[in-house]
C-alpha atoms as a PDB file:
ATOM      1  CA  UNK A   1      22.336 -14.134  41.954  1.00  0.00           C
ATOM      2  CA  UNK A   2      20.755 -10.571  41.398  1.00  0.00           C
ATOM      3  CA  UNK A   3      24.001  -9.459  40.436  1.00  0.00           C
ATOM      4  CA  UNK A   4      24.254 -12.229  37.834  1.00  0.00           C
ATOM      5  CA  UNK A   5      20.788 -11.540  36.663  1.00  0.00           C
ATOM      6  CA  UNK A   6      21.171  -7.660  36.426  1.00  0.00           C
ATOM      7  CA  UNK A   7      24.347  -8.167  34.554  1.00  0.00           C
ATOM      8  CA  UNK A   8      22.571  -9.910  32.211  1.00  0.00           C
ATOM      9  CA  UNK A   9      19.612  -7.811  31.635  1.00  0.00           C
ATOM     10  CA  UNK A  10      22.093  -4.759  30.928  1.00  0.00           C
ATOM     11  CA  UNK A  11      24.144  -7.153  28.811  1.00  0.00           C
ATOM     12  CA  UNK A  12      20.628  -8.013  26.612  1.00  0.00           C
ATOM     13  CA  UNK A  13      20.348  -4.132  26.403  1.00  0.00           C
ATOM     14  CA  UNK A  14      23.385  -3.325  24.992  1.00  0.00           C
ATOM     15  CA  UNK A  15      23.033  -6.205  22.269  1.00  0.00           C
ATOM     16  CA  UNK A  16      19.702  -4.651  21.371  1.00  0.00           C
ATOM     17  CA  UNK A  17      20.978  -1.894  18.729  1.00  0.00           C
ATOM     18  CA  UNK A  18      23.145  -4.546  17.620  1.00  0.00           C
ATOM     19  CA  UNK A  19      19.887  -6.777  17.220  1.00  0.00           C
ATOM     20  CA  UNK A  20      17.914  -3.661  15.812  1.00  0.00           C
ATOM     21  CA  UNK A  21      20.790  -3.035  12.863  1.00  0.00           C
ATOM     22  CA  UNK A  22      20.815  -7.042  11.931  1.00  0.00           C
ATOM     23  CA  UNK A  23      16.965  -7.489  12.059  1.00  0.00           C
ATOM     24  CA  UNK A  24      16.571  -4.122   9.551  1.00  0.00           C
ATOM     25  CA  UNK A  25      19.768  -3.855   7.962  1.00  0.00           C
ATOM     26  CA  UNK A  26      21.257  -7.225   7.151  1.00  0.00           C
ATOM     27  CA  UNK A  27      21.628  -7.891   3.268  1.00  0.00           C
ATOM     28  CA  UNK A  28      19.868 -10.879   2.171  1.00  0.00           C
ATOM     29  CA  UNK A  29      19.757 -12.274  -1.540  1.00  0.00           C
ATOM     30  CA  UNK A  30      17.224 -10.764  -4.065  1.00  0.00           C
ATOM     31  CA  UNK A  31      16.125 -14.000  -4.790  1.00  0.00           C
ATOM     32  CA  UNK A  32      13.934 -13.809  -1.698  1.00  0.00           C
ATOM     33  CA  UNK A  33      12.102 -10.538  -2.083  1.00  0.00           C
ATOM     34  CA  UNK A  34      11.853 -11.763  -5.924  1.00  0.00           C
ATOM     35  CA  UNK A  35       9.492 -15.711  -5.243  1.00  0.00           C
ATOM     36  CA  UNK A  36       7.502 -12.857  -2.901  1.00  0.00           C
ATOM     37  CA  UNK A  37       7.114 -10.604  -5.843  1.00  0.00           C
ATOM     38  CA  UNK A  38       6.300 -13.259  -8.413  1.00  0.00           C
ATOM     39  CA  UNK A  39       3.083 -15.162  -6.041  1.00  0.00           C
ATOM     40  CA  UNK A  40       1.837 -11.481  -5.283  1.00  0.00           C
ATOM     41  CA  UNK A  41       1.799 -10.491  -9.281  1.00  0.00           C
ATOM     42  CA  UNK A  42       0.072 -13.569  -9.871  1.00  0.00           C
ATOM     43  CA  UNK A  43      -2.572 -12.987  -7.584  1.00  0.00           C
ATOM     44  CA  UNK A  44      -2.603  -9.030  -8.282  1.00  0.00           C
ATOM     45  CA  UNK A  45      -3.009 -10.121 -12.075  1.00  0.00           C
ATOM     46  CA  UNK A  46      -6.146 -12.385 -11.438  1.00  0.00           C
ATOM     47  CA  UNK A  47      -7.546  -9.070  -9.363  1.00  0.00           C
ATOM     48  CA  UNK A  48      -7.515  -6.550 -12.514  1.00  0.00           C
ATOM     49  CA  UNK A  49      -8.847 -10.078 -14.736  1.00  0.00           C
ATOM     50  CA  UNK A  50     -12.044  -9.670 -12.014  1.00  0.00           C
ATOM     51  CA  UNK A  51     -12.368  -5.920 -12.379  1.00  0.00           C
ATOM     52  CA  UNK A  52     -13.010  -6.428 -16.205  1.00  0.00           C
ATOM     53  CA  UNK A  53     -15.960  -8.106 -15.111  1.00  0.00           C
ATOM     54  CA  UNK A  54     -17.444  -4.926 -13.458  1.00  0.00           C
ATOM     55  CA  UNK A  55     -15.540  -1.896 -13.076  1.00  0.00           C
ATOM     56  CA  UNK A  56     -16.125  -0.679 -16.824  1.00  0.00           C
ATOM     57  CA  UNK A  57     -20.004  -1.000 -16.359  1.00  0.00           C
ATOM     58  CA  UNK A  58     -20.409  -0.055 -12.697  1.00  0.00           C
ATOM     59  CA  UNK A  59     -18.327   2.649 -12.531  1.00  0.00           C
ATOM     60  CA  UNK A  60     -19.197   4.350 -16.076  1.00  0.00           C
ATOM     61  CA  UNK A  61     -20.635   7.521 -16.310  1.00  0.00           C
ATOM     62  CA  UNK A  62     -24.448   5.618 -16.252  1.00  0.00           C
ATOM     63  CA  UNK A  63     -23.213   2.605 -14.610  1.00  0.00           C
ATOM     64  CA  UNK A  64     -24.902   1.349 -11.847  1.00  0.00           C
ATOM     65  CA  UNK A  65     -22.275   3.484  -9.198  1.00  0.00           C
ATOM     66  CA  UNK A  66     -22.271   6.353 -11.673  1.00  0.00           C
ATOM     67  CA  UNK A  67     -19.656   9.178 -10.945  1.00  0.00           C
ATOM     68  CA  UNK A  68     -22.570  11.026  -9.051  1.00  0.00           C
ATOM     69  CA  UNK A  69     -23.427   8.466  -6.884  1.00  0.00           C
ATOM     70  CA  UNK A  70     -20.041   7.423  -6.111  1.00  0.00           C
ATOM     71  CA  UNK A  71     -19.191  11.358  -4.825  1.00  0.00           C
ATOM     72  CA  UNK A  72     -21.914  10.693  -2.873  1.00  0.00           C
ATOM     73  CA  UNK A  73     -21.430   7.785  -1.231  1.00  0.00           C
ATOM     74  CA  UNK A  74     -17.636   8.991  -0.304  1.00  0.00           C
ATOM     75  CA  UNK A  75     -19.568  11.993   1.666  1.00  0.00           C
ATOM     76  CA  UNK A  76     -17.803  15.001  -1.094  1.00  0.00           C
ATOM     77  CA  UNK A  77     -18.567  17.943   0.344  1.00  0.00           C
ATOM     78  CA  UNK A  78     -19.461  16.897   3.679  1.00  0.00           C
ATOM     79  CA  UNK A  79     -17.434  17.361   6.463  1.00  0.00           C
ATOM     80  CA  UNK A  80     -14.929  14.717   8.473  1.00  0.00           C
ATOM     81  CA  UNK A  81     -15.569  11.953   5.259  1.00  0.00           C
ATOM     82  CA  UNK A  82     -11.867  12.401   4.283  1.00  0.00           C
ATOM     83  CA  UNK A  83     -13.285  12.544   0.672  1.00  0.00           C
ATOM     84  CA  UNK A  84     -10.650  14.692  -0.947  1.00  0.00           C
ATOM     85  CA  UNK A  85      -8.433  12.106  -0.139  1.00  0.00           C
ATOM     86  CA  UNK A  86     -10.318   9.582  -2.715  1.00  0.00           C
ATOM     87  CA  UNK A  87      -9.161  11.115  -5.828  1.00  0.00           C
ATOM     88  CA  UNK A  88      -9.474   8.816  -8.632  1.00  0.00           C
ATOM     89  CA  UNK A  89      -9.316   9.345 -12.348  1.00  0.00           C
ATOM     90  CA  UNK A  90     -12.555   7.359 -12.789  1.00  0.00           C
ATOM     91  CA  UNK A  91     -14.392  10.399 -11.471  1.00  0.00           C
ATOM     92  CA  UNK A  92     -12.903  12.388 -14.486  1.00  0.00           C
ATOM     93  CA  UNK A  93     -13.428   9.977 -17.266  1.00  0.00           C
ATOM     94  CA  UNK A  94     -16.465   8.333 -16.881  1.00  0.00           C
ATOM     95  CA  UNK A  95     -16.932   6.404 -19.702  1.00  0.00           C
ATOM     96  CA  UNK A  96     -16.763   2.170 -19.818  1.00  0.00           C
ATOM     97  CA  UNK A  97     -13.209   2.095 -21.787  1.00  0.00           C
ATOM     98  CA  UNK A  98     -11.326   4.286 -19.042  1.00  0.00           C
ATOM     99  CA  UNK A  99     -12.458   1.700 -16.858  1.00  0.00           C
ATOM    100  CA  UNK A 100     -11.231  -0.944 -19.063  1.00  0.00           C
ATOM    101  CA  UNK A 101      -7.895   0.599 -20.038  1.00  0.00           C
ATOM    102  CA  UNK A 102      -6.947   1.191 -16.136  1.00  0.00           C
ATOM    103  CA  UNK A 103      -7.654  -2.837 -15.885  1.00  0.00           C
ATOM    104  CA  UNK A 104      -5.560  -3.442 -18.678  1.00  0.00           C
ATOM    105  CA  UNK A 105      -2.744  -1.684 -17.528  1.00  0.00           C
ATOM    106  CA  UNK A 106      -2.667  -2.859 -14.088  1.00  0.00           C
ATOM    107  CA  UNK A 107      -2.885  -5.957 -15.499  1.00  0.00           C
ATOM    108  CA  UNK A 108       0.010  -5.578 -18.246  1.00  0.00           C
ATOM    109  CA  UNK A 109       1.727  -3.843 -15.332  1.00  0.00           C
ATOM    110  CA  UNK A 110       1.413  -7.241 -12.966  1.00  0.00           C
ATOM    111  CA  UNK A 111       2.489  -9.435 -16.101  1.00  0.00           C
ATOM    112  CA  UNK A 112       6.156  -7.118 -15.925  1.00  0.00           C
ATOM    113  CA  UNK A 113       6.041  -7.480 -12.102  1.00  0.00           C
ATOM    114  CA  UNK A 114       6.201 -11.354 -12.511  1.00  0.00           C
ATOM    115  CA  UNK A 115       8.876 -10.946 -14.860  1.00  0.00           C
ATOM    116  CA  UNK A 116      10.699  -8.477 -12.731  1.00  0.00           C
ATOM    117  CA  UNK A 117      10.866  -6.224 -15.653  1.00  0.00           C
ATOM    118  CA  UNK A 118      10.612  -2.538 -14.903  1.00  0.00           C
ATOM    119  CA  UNK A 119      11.962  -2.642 -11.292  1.00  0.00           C
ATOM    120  CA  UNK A 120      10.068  -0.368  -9.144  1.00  0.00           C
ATOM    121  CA  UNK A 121       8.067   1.318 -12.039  1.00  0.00           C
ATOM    122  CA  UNK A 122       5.878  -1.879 -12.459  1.00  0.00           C
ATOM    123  CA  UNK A 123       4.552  -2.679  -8.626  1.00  0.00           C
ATOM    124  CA  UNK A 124       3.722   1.387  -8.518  1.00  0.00           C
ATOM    125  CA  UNK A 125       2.323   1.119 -11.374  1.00  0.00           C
ATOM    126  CA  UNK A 126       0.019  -1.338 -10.422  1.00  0.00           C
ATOM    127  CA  UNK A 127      -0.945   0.292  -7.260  1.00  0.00           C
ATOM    128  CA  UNK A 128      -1.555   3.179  -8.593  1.00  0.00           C
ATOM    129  CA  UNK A 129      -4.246   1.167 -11.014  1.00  0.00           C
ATOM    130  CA  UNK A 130      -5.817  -0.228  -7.993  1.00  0.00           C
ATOM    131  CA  UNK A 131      -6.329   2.896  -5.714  1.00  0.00           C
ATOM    132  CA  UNK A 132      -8.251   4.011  -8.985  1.00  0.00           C
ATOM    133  CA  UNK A 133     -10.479   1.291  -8.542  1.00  0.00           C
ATOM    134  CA  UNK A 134     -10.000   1.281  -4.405  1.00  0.00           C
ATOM    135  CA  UNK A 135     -10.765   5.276  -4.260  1.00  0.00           C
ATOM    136  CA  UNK A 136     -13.512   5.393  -6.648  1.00  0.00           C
ATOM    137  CA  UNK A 137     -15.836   2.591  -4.968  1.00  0.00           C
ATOM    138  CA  UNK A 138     -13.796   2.208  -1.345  1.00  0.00           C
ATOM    139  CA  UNK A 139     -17.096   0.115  -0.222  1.00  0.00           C
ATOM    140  CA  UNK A 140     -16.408  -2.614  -2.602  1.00  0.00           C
ATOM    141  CA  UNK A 141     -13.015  -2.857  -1.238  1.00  0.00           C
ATOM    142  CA  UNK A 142     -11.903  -6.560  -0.270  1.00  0.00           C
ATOM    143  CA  UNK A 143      -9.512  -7.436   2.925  1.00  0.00           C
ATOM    144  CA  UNK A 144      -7.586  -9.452  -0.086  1.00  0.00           C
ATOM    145  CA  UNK A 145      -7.323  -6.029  -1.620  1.00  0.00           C
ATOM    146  CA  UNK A 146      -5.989  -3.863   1.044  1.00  0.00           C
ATOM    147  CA  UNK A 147      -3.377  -6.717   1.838  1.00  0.00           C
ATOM    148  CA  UNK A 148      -2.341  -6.346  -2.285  1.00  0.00           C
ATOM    149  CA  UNK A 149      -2.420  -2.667  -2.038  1.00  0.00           C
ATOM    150  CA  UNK A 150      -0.172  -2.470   1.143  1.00  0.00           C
ATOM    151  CA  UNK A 151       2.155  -5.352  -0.320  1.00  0.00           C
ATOM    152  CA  UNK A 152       2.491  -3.422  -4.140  1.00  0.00           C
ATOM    153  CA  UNK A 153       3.988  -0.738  -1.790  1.00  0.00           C
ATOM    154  CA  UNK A 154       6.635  -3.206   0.235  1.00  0.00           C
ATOM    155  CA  UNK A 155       7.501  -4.480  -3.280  1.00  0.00           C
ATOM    156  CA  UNK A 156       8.612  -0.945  -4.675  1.00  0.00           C
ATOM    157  CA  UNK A 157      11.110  -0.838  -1.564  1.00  0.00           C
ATOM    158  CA  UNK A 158      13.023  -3.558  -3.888  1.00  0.00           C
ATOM    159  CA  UNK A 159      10.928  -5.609  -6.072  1.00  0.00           C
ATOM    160  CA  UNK A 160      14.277  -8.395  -6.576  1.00  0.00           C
ATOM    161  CA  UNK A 161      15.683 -10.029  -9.470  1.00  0.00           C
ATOM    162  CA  UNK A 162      14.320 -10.876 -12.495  1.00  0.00           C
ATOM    163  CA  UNK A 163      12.894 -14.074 -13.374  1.00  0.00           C
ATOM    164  CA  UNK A 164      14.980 -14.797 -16.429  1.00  0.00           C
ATOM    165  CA  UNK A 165      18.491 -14.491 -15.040  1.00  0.00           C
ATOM    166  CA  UNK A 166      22.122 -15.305 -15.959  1.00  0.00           C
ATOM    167  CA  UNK A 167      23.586 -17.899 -13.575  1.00  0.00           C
ATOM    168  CA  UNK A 168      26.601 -15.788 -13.182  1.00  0.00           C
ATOM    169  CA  UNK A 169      24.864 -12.726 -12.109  1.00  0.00           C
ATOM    170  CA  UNK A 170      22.895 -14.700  -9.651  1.00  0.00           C
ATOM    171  CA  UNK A 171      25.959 -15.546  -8.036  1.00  0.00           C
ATOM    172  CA  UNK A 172      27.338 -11.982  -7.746  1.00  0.00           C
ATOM    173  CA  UNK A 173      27.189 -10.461  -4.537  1.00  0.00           C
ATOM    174  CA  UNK A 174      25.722  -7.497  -5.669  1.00  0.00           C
ATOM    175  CA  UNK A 175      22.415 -10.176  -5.659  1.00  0.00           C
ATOM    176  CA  UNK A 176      22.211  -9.079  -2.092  1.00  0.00           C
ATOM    177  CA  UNK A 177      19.987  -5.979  -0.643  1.00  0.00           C
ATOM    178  CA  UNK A 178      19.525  -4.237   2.273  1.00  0.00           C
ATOM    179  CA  UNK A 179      16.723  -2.516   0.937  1.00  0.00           C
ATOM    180  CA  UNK A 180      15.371  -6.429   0.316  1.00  0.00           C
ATOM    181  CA  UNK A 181      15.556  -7.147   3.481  1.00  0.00           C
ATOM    182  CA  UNK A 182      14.007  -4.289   4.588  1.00  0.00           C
ATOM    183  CA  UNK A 183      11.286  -4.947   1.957  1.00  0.00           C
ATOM    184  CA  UNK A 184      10.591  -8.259   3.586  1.00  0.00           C
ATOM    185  CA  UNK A 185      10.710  -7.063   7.122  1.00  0.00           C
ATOM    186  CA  UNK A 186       7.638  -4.851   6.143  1.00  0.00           C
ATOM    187  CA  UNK A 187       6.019  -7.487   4.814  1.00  0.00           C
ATOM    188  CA  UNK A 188       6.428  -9.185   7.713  1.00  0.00           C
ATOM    189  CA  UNK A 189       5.606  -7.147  10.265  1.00  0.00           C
ATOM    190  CA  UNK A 190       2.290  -5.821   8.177  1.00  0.00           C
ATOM    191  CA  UNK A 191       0.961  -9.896   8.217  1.00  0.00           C
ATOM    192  CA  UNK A 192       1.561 -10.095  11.497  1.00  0.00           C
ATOM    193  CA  UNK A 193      -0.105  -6.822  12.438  1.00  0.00           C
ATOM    194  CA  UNK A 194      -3.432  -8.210  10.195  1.00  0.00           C
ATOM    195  CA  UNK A 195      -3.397 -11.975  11.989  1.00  0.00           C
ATOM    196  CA  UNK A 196      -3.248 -10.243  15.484  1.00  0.00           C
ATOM    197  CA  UNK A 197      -6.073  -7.482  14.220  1.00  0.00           C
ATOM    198  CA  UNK A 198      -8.301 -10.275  12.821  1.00  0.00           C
ATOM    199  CA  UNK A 199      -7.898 -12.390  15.998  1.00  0.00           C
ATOM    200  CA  UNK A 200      -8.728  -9.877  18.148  1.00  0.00           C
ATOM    201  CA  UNK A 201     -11.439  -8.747  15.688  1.00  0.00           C
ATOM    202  CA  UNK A 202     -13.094 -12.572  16.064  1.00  0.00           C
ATOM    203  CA  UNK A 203     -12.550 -12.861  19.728  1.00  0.00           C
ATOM    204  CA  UNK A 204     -14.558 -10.204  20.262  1.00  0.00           C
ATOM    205  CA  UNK A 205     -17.262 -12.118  18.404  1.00  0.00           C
ATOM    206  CA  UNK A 206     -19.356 -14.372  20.237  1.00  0.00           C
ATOM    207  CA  UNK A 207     -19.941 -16.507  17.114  1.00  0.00           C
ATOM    208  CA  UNK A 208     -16.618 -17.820  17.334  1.00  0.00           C
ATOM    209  CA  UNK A 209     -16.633 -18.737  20.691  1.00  0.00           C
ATOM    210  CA  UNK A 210     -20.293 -20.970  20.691  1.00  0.00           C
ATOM    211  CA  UNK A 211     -19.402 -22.470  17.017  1.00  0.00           C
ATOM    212  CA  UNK A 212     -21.893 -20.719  15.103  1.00  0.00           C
ATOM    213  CA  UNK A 213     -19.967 -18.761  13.143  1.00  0.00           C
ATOM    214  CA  UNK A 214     -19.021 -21.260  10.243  1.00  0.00           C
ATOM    215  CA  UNK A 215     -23.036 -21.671  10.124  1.00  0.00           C
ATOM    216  CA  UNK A 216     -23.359 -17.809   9.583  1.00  0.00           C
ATOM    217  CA  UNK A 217     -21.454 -17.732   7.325  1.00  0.00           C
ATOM    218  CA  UNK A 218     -22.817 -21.246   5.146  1.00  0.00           C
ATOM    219  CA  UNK A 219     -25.789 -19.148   5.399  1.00  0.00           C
ATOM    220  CA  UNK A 220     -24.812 -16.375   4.035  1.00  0.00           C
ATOM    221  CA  UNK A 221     -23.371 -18.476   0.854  1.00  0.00           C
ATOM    222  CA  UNK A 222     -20.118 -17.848   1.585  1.00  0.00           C
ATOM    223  CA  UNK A 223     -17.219 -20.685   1.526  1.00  0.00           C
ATOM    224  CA  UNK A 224     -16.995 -23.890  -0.591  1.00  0.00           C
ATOM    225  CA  UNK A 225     -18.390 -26.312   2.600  1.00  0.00           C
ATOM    226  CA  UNK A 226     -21.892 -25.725   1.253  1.00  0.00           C
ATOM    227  CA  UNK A 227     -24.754 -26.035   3.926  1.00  0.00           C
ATOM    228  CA  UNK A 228     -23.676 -26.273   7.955  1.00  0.00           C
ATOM    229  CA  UNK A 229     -26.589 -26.257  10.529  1.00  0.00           C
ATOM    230  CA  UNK A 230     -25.100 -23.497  13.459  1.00  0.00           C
ATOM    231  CA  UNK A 231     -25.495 -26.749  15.845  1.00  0.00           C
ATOM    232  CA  UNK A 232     -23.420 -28.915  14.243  1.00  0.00           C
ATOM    233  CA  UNK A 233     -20.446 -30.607  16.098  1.00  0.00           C
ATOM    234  CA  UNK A 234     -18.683 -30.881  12.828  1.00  0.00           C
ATOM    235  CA  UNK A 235     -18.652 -26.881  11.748  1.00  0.00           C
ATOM    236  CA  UNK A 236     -18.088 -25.751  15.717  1.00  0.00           C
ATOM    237  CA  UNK A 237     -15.192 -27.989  15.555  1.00  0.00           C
ATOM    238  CA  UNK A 238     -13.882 -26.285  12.209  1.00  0.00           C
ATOM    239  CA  UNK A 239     -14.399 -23.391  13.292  1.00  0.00           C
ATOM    240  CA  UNK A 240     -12.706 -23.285  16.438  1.00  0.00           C
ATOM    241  CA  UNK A 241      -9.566 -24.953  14.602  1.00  0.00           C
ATOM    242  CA  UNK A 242      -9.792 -22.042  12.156  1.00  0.00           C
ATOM    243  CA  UNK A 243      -9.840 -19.374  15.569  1.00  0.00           C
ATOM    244  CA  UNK A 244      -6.524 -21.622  16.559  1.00  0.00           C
ATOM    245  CA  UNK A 245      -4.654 -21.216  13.534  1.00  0.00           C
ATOM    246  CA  UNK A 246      -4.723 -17.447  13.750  1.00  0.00           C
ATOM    247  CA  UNK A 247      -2.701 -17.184  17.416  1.00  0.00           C
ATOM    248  CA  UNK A 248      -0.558 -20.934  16.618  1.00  0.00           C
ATOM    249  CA  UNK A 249       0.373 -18.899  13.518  1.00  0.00           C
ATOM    250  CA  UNK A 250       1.351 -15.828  15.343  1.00  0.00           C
ATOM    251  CA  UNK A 251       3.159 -17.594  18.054  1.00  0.00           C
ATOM    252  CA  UNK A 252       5.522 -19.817  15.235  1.00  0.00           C
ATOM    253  CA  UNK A 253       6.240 -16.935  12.991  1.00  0.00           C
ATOM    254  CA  UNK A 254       7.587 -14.544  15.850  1.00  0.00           C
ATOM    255  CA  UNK A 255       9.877 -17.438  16.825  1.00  0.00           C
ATOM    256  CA  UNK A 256      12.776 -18.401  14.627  1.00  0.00           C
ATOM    257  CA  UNK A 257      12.898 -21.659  15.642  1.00  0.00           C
ATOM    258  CA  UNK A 258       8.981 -22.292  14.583  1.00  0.00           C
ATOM    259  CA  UNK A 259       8.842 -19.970  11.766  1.00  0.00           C
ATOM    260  CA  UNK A 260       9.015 -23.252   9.119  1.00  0.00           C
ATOM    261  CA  UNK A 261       6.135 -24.342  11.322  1.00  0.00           C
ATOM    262  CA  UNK A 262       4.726 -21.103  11.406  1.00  0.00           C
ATOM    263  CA  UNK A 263       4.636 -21.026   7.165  1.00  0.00           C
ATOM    264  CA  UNK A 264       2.641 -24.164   7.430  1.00  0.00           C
ATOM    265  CA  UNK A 265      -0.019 -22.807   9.486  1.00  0.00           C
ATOM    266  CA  UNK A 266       0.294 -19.482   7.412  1.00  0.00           C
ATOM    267  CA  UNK A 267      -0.768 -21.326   4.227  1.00  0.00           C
ATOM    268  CA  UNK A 268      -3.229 -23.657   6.235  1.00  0.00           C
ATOM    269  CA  UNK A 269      -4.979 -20.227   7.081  1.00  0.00           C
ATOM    270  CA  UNK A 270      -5.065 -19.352   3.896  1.00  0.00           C
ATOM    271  CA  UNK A 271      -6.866 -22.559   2.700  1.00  0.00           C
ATOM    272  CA  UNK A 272      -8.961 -21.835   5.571  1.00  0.00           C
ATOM    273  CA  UNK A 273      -9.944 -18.471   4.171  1.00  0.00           C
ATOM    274  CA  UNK A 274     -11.075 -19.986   0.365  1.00  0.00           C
ATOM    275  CA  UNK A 275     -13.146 -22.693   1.789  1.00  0.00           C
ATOM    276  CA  UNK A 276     -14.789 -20.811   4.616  1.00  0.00           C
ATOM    277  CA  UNK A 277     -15.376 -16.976   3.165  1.00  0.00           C
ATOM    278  CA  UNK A 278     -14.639 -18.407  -0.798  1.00  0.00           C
ATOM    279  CA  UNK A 279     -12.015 -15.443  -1.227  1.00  0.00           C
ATOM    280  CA  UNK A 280      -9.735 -17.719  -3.346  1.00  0.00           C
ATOM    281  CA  UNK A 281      -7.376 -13.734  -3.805  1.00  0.00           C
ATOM    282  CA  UNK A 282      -7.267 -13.906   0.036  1.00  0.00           C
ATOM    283  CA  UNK A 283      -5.803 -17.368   0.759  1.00  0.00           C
ATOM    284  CA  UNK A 284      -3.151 -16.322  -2.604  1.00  0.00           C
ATOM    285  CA  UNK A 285      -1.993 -13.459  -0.533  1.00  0.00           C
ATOM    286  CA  UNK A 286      -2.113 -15.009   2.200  1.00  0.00           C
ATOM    287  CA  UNK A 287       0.722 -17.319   0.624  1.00  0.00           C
ATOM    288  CA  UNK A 288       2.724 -14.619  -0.455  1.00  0.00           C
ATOM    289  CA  UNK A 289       2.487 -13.152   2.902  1.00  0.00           C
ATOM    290  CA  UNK A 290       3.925 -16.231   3.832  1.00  0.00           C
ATOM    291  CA  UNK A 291       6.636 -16.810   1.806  1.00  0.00           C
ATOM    292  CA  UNK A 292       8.457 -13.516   3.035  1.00  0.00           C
ATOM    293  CA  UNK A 293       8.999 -15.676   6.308  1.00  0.00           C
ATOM    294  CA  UNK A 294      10.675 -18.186   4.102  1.00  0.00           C
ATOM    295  CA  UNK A 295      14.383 -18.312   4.964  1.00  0.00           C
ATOM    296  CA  UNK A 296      16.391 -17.476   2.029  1.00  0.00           C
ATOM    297  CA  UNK A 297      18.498 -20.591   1.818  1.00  0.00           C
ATOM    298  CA  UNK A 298      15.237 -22.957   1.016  1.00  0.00           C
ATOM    299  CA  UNK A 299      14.755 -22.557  -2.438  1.00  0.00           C
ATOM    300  CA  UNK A 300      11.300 -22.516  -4.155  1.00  0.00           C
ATOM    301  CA  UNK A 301      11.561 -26.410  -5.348  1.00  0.00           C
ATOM    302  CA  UNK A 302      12.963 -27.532  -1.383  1.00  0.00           C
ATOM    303  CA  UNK A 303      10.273 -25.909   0.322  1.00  0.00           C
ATOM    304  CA  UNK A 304       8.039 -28.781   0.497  1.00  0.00           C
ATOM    305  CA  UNK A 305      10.723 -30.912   1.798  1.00  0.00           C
ATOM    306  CA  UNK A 306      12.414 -28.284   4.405  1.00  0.00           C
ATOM    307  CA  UNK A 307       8.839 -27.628   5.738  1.00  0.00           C
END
């Protein structure tokens, strides 16, 4: 029997390069990396729309986080800050229309994402617009943002087809990627890495564990549930489902046999993030996030019915 066992164990090790080379290295169709691309430009696009609402006056020369006040508030020229790493253009051209035109174009430059026009050039592009925004006022920084930033960079890897494509070359086999796949496997890992993070983040809270966090946070005006006492049975109750979702989640999508299951509870998280913090950009990306775990024989117009 210990034979048997042993012989097995050295068996699983030998498989595991094998298992390393198909997980990273296996082609899969463009199409998949490109529904990924498309739900992350739309949500990227509605981002630079909300900076036109405040970046230009904020960050203007005397805006209300002038250029001054921003090198402050980044500690320049004090030590350990990791200031010089901030470098953003808005510190050079301080007046309202830079602010504007670096909207614009990260906008314009989500627009050709969504078509797939431009390749690579559009997703860098557009990250480099938002790390203008991200480095000159880091405090203002979203968690929707830093998942966009982190998934503009996956999507350079290989942003996918384009949405207006012959039938014929969507048949071709050079429609398959490695560098897709490996696109996706970043993605992948990355929401996994933020669900176990945030988990661990709330577990450490007592609010989540007595049920008065979805109070705090009614309080505090945030979600679209409007006023819940800390004491009530009904917001302890959603807010220990909401806890649930985040391991139930992590458990299905690190199983290939649950991973469909896994995309449901994904997208139910991300519901859970506009009606309980009202980040409507967070539960989008939180549904691109979870259509990289998508397997690439459900198309876009099955997935309701495969899931």
């Amino acid at each position: 029997m210990e034979r048997t066992e042993l012989a097995s164990f050295a068996d699983g090790l030998k498989q595991l390069p094998g298992t390393w080379d198909e997980f990273w290295f296996s082609p899969v169709s463009l199409a998949s990396m490109a529904r990924v691309r498309q739900l992350f430009a739309l949500t990227i696009a509605f981002q630079f729309v909300s900076y036109l609402f405040w970046v230009p006056q904020w960050l203007s020369g005397d805006g209300w986080l002038g250029s001054q006040a921003g090198r402050y508030l980044i500690g320049q020229g004090m030590p350990d800050t990791g200031s010089q790493y901030r470098w953003s253009i808005l510190y050079l051209l301080t007046s309202p229309l830079a602010g504007q035109a670096v909207c614009v174009i990260g906008f314009l430059a989500s627009v050709l994402m969504f078509l797939g026009i431009g390749h690579r050039i559009a997703p860098i592009l557009a990250w480099a617009c938002m790390m203008m925004v991200h480095h000159r006022a880091p405090w203002l920084t979203m968690p929707s943002e830093i998942l966009m930033s982190a998934g503009l960079f996956y999507l350079a890897i290989e942003p996918g087809e384009r949405l207006f494509l012959k039938s014929s070359l969507k048949e071709s086999a050079d429609r398959y990627s490695v560098l897709a796949n490996i696109g996706l496997r970043c993605l992948q890992i990355h929401w996994v890495l933020w669900v176990a993070l945030s988990l661990a983040s709330m577990l450490q809270q007592p609010v989540w564990w007595n049920g008065d966090a979805i109070g705090l946070l009614s309080e505090q005006g945030s979600g679209w549930l409007g006023k819940i006492s800390r004491n009530a049975g009904l917001g302890q109750c959603i807010g220990l489902v909401f806890l649930m979702l985040h391991p139930l989640s992590l458990v299905c999508l690190c199983n290939r046999r649950l991973r469909s299951l896994g995309v449901v509870f994904t997208i139910l998280l991300g519901m859970g993030y506009i009606l309980l913090t009202g980040d409507l950009l967070l539960g989008l990306i939180a549904g691109a996030y979870a259509l990289a775990f998508v397997p690439e024989s459900i198309r876009m117009r099955d997935l309701p019915r495969k899931i």
